[in-house]
C-alpha atoms as a PDB file:
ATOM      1  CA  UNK A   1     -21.989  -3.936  23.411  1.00  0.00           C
ATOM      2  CA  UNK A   2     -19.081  -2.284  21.336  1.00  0.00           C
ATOM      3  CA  UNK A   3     -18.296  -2.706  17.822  1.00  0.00           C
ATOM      4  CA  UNK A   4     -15.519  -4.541  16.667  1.00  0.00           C
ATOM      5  CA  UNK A   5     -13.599  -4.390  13.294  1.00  0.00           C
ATOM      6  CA  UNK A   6     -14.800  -6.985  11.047  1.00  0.00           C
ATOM      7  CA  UNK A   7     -11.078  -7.153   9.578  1.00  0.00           C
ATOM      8  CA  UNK A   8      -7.447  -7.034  10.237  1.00  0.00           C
ATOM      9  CA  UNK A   9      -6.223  -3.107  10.895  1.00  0.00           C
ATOM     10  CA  UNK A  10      -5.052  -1.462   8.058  1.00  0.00           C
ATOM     11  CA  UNK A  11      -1.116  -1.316   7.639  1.00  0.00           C
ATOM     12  CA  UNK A  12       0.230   2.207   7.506  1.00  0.00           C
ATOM     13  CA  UNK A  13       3.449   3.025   6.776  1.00  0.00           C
ATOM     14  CA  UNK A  14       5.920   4.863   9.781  1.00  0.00           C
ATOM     15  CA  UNK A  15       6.205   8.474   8.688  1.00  0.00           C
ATOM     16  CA  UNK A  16       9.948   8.978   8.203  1.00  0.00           C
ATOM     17  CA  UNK A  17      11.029   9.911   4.132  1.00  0.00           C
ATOM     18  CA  UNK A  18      12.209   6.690   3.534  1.00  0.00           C
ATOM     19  CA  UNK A  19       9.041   4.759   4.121  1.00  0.00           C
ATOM     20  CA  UNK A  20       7.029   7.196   2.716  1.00  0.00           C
ATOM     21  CA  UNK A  21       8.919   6.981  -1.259  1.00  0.00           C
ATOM     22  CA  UNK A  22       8.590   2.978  -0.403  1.00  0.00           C
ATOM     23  CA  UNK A  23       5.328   2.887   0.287  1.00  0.00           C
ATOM     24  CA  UNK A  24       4.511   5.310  -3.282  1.00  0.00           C
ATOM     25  CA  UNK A  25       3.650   4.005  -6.565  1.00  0.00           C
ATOM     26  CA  UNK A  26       6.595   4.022  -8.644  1.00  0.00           C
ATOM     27  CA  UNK A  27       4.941   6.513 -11.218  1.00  0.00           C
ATOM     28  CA  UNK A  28       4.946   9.530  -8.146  1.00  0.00           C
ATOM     29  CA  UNK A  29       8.521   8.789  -6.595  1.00  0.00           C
ATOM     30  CA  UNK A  30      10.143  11.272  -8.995  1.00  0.00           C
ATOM     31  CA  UNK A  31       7.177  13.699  -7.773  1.00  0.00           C
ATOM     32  CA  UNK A  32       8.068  12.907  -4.544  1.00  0.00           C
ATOM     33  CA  UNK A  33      12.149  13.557  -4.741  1.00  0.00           C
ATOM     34  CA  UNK A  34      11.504  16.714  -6.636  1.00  0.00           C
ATOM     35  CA  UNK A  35       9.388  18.070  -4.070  1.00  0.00           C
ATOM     36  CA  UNK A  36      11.661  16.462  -0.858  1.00  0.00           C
ATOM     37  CA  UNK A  37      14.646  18.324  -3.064  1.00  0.00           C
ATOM     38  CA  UNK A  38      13.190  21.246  -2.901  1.00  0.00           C
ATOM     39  CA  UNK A  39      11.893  21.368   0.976  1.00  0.00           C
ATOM     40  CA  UNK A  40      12.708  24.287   2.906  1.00  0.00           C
ATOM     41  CA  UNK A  41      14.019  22.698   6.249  1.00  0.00           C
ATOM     42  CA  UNK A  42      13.986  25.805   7.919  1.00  0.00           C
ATOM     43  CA  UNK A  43      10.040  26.415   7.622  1.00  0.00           C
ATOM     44  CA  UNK A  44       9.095  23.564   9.909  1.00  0.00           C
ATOM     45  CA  UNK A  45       5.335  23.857   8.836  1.00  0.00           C
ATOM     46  CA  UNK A  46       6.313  23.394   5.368  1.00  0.00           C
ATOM     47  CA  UNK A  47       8.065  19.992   6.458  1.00  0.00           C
ATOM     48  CA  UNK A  48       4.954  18.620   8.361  1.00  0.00           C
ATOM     49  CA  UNK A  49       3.007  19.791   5.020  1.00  0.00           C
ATOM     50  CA  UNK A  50       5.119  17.872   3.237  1.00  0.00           C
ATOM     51  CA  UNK A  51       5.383  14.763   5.365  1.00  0.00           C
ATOM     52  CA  UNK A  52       1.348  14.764   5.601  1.00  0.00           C
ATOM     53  CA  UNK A  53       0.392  15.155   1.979  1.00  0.00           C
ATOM     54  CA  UNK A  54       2.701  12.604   0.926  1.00  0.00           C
ATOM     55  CA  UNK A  55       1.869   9.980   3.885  1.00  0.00           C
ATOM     56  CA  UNK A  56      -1.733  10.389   2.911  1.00  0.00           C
ATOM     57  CA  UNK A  57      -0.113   9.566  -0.810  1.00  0.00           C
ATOM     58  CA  UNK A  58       1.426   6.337   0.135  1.00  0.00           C
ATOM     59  CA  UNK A  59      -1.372   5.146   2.874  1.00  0.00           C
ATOM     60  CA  UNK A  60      -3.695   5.683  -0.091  1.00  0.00           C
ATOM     61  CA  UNK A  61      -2.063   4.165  -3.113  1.00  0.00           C
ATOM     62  CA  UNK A  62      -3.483   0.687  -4.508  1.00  0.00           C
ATOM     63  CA  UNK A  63      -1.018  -2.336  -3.837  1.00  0.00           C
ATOM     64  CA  UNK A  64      -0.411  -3.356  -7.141  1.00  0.00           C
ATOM     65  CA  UNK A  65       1.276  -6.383  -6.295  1.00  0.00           C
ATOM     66  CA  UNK A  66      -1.649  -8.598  -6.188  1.00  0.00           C
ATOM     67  CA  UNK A  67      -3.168  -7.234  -9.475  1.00  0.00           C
ATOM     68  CA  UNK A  68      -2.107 -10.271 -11.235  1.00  0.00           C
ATOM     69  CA  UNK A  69      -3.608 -12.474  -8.329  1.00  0.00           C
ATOM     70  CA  UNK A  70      -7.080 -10.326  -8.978  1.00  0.00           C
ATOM     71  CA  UNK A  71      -6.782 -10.365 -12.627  1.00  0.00           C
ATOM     72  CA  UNK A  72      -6.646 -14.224 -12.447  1.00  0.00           C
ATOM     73  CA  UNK A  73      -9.336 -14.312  -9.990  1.00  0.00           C
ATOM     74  CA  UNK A  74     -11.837 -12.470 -12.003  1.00  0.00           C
ATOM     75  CA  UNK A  75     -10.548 -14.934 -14.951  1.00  0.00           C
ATOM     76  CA  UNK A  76     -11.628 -17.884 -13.030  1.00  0.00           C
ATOM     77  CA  UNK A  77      -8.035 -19.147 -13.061  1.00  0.00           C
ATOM     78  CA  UNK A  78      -6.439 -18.214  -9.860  1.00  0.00           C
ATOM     79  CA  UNK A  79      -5.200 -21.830  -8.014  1.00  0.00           C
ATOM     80  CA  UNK A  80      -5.194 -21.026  -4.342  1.00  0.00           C
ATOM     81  CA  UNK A  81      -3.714 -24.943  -3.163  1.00  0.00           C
ATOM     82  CA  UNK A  82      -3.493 -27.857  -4.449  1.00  0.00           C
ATOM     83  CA  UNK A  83      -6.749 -29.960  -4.582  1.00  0.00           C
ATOM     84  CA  UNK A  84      -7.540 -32.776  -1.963  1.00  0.00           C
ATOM     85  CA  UNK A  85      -8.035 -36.203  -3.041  1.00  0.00           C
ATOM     86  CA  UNK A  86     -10.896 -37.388  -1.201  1.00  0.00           C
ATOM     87  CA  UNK A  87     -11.063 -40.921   0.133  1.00  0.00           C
ATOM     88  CA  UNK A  88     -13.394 -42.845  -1.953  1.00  0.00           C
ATOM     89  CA  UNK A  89     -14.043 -40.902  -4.739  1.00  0.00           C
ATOM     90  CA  UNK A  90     -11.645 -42.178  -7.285  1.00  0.00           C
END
């Protein structure tokens, strides 16, 4: 018997620059740009440096667009659907 992931597969962005600085909280983007600026293109292992640390950034950084969702969760007040009206019970 194998195992099998209990989930779906985690998404990971493609590693080109562009998905990268869209995949990266918007408080390190400026980090990001600064240091992209300032690559050496010529020292090829300073590129792959640079592509890994930051891809290990972005596959790593929280999705804060459900933080609201969570927030309301945790409150008790998150409305997932609308409620069913069961036959016989009005």
């Amino acid at each position: 018997m194998s195992a099998q992931p209990v989930g779906p597969a985690p998404h990971h962005p493609p590693k080109t620059l562009r998905s990268i600085r869209a995949a990266l909280p918007s408080e390190q983007v400026t980090a990001f740009e600064s240091a992209r600026d300032g690559l050496d293109l010529d020292d090829l292992r300073a590129v792959a440096a640079f592509r890994d640390a930051w891809w290990s950034r972005a596959v790593l950084a929280p999705d804060r667009s459900l933080d609201a969702d969570s927030d309301a969760a945790m409150a008790g007040a998150l409305s997932l659907a609308e409620p069913w009206v069961l036959t016989g019970s009005e």
